[in-house]
PDB file of N, CA and C in Angstrom:
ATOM      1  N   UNK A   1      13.718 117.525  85.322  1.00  0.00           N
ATOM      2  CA  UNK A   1      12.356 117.888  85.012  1.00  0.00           C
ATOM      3  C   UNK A   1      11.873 118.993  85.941  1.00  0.00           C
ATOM      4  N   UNK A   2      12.675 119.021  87.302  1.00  0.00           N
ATOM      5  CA  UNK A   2      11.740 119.660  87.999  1.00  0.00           C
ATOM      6  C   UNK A   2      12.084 121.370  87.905  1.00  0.00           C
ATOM      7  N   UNK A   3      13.391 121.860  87.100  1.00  0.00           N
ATOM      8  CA  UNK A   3      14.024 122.567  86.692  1.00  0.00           C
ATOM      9  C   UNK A   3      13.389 123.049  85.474  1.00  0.00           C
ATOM     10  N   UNK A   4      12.788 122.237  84.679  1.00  0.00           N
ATOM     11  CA  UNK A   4      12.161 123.149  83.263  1.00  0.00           C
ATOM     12  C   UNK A   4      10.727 123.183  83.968  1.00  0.00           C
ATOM     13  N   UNK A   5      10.240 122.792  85.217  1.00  0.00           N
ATOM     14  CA  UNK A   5       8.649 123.184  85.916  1.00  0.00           C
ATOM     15  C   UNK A   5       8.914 124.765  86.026  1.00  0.00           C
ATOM     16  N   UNK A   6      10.193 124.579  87.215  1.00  0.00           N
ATOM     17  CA  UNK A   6      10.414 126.187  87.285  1.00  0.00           C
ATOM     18  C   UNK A   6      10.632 127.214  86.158  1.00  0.00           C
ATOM     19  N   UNK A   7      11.465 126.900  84.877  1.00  0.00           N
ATOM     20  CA  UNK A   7      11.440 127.948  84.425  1.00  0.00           C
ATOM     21  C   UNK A   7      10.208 127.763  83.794  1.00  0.00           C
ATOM     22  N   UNK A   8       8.947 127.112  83.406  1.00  0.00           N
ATOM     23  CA  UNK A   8       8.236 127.221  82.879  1.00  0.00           C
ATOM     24  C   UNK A   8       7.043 128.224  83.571  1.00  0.00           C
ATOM     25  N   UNK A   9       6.958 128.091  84.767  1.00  0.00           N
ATOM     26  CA  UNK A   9       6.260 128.612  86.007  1.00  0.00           C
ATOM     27  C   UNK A   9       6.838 129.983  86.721  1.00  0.00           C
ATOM     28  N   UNK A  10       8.217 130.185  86.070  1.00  0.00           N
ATOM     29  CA  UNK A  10       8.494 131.040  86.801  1.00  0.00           C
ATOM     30  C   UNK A  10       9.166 131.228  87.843  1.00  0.00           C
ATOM     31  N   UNK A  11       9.105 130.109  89.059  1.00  0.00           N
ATOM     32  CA  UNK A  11       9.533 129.749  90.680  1.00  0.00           C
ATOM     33  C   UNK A  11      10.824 129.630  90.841  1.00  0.00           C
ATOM     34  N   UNK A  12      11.400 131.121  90.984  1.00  0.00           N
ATOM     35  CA  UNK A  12      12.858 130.980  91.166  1.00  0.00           C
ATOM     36  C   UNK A  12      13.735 131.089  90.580  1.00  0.00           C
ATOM     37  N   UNK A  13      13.252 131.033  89.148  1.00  0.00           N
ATOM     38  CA  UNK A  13      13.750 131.621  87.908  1.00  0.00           C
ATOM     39  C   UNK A  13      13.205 132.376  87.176  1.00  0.00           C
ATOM     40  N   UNK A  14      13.448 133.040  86.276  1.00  0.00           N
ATOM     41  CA  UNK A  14      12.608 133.858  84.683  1.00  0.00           C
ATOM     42  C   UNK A  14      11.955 132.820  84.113  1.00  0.00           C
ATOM     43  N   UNK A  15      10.939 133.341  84.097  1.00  0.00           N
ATOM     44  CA  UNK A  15      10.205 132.298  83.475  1.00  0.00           C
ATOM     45  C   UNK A  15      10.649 132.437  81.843  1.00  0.00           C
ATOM     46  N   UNK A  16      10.684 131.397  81.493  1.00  0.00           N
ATOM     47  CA  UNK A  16      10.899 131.171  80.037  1.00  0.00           C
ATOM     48  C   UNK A  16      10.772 129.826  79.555  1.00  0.00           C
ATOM     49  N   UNK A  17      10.279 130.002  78.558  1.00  0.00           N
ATOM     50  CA  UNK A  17       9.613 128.680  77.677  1.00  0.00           C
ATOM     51  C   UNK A  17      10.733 127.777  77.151  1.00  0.00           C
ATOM     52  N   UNK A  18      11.647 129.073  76.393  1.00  0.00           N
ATOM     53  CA  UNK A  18      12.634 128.159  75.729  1.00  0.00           C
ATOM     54  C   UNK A  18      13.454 127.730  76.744  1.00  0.00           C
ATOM     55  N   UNK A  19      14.344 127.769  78.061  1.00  0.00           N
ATOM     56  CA  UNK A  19      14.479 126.885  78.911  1.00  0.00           C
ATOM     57  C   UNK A  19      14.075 125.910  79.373  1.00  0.00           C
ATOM     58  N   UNK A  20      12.534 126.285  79.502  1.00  0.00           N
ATOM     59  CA  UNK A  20      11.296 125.282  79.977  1.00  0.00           C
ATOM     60  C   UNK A  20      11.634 123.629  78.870  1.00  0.00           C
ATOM     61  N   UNK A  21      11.888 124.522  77.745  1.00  0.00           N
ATOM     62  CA  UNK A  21      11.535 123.514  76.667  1.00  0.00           C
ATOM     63  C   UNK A  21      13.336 122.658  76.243  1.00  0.00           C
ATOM     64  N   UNK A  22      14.295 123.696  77.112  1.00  0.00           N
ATOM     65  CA  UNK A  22      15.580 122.497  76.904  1.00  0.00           C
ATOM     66  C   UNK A  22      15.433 121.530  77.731  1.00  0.00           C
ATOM     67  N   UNK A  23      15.421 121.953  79.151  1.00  0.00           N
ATOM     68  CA  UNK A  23      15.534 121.230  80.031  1.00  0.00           C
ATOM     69  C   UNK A  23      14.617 119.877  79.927  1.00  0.00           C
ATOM     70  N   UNK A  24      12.995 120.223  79.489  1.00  0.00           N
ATOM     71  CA  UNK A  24      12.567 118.973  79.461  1.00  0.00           C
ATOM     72  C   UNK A  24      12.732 118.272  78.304  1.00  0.00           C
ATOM     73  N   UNK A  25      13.387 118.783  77.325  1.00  0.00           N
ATOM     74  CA  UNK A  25      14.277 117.923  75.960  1.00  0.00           C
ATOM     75  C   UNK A  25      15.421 117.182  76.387  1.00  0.00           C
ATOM     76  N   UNK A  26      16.357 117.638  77.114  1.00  0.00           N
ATOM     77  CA  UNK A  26      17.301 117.067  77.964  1.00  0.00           C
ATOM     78  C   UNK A  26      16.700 115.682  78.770  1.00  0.00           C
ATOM     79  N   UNK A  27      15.829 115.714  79.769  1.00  0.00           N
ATOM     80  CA  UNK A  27      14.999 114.931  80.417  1.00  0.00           C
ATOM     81  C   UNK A  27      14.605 113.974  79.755  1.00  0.00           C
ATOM     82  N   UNK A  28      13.581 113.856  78.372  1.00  0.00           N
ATOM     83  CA  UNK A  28      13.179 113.412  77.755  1.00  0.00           C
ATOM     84  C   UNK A  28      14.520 112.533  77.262  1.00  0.00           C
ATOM     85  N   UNK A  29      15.138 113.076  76.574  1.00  0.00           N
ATOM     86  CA  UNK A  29      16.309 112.009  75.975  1.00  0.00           C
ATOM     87  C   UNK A  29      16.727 111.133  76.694  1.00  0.00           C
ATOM     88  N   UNK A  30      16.963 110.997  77.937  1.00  0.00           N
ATOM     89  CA  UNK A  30      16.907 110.400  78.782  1.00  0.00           C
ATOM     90  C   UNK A  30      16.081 109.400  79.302  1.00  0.00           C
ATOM     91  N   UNK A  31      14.871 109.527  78.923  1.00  0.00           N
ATOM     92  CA  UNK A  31      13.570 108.409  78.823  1.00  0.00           C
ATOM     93  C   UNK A  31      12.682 108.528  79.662  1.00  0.00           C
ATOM     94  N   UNK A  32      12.935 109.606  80.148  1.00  0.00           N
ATOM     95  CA  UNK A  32      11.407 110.344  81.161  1.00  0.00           C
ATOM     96  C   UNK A  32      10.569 111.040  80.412  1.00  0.00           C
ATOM     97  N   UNK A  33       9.232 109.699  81.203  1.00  0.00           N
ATOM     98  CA  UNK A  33       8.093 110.063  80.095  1.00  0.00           C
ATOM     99  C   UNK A  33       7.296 111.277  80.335  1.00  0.00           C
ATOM    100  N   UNK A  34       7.465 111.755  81.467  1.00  0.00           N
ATOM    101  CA  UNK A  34       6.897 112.894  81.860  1.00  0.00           C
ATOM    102  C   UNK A  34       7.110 114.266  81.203  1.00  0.00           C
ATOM    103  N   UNK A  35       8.415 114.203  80.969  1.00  0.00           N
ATOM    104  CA  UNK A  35       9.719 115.188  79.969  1.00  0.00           C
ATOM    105  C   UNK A  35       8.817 114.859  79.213  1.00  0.00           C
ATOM    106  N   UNK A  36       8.903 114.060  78.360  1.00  0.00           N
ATOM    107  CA  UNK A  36       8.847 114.251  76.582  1.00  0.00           C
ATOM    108  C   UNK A  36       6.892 114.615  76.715  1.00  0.00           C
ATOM    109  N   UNK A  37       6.085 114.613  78.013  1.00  0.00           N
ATOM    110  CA  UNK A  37       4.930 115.493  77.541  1.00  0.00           C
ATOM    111  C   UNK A  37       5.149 116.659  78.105  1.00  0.00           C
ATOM    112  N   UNK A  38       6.215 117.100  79.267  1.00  0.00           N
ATOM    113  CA  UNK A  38       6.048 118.632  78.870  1.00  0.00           C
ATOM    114  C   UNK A  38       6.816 119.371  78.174  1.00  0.00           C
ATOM    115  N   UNK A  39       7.637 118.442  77.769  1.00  0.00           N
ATOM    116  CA  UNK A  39       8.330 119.141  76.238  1.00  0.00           C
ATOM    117  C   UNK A  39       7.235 119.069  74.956  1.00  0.00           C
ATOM    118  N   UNK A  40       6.624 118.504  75.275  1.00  0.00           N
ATOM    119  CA  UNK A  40       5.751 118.607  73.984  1.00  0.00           C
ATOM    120  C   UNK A  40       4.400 119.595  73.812  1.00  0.00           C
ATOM    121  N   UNK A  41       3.741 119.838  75.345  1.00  0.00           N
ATOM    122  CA  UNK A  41       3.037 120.558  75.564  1.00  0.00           C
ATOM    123  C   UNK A  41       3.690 121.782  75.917  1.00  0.00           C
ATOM    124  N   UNK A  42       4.379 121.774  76.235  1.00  0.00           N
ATOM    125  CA  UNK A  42       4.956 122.901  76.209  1.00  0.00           C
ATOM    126  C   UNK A  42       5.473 123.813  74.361  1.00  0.00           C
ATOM    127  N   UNK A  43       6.021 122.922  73.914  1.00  0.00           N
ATOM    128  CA  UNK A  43       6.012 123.065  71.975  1.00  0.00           C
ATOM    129  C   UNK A  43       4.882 123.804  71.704  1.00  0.00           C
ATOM    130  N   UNK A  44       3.520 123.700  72.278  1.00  0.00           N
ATOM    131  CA  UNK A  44       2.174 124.068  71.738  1.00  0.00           C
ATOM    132  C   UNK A  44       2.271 125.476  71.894  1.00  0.00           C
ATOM    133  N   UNK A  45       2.935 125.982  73.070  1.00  0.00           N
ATOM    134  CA  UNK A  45       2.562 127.834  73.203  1.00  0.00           C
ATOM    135  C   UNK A  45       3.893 128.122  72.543  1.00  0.00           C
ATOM    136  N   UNK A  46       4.953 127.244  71.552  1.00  0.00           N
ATOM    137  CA  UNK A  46       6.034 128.145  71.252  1.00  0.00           C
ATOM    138  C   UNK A  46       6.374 128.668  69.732  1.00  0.00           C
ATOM    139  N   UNK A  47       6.968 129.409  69.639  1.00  0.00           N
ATOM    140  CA  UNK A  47       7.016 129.377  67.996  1.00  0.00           C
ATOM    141  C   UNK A  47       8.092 128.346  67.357  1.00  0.00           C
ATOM    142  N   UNK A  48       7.975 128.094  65.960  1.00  0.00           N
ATOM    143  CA  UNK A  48       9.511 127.546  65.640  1.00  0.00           C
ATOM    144  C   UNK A  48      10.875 127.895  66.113  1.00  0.00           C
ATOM    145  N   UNK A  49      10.813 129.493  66.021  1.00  0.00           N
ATOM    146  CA  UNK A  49      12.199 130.172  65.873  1.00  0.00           C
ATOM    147  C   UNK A  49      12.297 129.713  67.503  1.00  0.00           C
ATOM    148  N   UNK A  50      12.085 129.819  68.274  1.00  0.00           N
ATOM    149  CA  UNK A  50      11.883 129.326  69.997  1.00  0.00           C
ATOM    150  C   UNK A  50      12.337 128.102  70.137  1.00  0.00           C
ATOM    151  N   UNK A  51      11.482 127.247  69.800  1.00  0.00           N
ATOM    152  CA  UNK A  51      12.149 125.603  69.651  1.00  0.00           C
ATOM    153  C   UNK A  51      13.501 125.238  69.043  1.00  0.00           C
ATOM    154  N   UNK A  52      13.609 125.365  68.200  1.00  0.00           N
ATOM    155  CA  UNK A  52      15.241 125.656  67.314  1.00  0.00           C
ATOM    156  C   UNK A  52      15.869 126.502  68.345  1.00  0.00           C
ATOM    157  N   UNK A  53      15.895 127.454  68.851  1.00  0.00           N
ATOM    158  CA  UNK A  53      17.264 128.315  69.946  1.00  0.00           C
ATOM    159  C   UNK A  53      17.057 127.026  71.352  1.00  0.00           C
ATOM    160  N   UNK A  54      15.861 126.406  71.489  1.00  0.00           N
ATOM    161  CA  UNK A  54      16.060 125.770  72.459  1.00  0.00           C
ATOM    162  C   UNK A  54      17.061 124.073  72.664  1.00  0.00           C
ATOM    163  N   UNK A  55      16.598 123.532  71.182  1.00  0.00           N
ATOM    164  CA  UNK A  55      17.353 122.571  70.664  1.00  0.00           C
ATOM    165  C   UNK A  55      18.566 122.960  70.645  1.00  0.00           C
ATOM    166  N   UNK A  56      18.964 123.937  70.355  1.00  0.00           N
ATOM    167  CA  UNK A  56      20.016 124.396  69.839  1.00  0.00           C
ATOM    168  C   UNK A  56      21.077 124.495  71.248  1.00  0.00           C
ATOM    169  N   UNK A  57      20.470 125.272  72.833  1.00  0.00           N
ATOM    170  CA  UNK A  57      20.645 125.326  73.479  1.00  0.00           C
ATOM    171  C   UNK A  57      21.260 123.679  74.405  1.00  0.00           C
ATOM    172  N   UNK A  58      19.859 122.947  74.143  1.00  0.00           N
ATOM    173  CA  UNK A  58      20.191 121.816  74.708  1.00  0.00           C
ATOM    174  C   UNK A  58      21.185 120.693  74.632  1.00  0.00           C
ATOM    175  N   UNK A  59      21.815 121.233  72.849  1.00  0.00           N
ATOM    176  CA  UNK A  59      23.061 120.685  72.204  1.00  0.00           C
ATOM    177  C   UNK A  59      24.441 121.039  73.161  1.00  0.00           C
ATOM    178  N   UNK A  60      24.306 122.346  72.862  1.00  0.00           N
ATOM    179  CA  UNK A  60      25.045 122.984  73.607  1.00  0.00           C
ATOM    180  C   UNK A  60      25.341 122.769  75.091  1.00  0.00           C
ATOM    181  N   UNK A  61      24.563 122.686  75.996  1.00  0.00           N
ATOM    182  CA  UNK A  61      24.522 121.835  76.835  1.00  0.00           C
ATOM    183  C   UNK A  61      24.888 120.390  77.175  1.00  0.00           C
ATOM    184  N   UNK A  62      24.204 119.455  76.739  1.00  0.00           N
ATOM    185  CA  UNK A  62      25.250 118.474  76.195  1.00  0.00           C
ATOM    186  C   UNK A  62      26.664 118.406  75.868  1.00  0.00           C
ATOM    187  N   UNK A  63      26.994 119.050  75.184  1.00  0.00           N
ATOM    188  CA  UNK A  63      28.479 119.334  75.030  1.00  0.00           C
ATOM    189  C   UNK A  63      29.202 120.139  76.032  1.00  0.00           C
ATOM    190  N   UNK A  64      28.519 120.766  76.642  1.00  0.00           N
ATOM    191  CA  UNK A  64      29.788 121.396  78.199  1.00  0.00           C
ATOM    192  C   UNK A  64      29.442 120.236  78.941  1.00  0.00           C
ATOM    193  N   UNK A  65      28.980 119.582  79.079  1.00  0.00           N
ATOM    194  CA  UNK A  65      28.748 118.134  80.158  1.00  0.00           C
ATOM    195  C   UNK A  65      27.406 118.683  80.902  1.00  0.00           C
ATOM    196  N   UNK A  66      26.699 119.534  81.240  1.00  0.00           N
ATOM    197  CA  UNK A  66      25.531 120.368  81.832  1.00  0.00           C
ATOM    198  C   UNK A  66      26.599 121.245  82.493  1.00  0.00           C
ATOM    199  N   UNK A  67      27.384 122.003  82.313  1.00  0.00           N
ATOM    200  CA  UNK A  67      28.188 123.169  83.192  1.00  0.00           C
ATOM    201  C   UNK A  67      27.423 124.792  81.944  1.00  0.00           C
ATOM    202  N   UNK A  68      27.247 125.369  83.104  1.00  0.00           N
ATOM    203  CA  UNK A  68      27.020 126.859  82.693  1.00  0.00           C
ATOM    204  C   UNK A  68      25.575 126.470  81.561  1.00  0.00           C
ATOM    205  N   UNK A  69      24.619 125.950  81.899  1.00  0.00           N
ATOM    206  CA  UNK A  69      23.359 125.723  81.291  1.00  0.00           C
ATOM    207  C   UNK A  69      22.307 126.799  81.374  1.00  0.00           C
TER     208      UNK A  69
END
């Protein structure tokens, strides 16, 4: 979680949403309730096509085990 703060914020990384928005999808699946509201508030400033590359991302992820995320 504290990894999609930063890219969401910026701190240390590029800020970017659709990271913002794997990482706390990742989190969330996991059963952190905190994740699944800033994955969700975070959803609010994004477009579809954004959410889908991010899902898409977080699959992907999943499947290397979290290597090269």
């Amino acid at each position: 979680q504290n990894l999609a703060v930063a890219y969401l914020e910026g701190k240390g990384v590029p800020r970017s949403v659709v990271q913002a928005y794997m990482w706390f999808n990742l989190c969330a699946a996991q059963g952190d309730e905190k994740a699944v509201r800033g994955r969700d508030l975070t959803a609010e400033t994004m477009t579809s096509s954004q959410i889908e590359k991010a899902q898409d991302l977080a699959r992907e992820c999943l499947k290397k085990g979290y290597k090269d995320c």
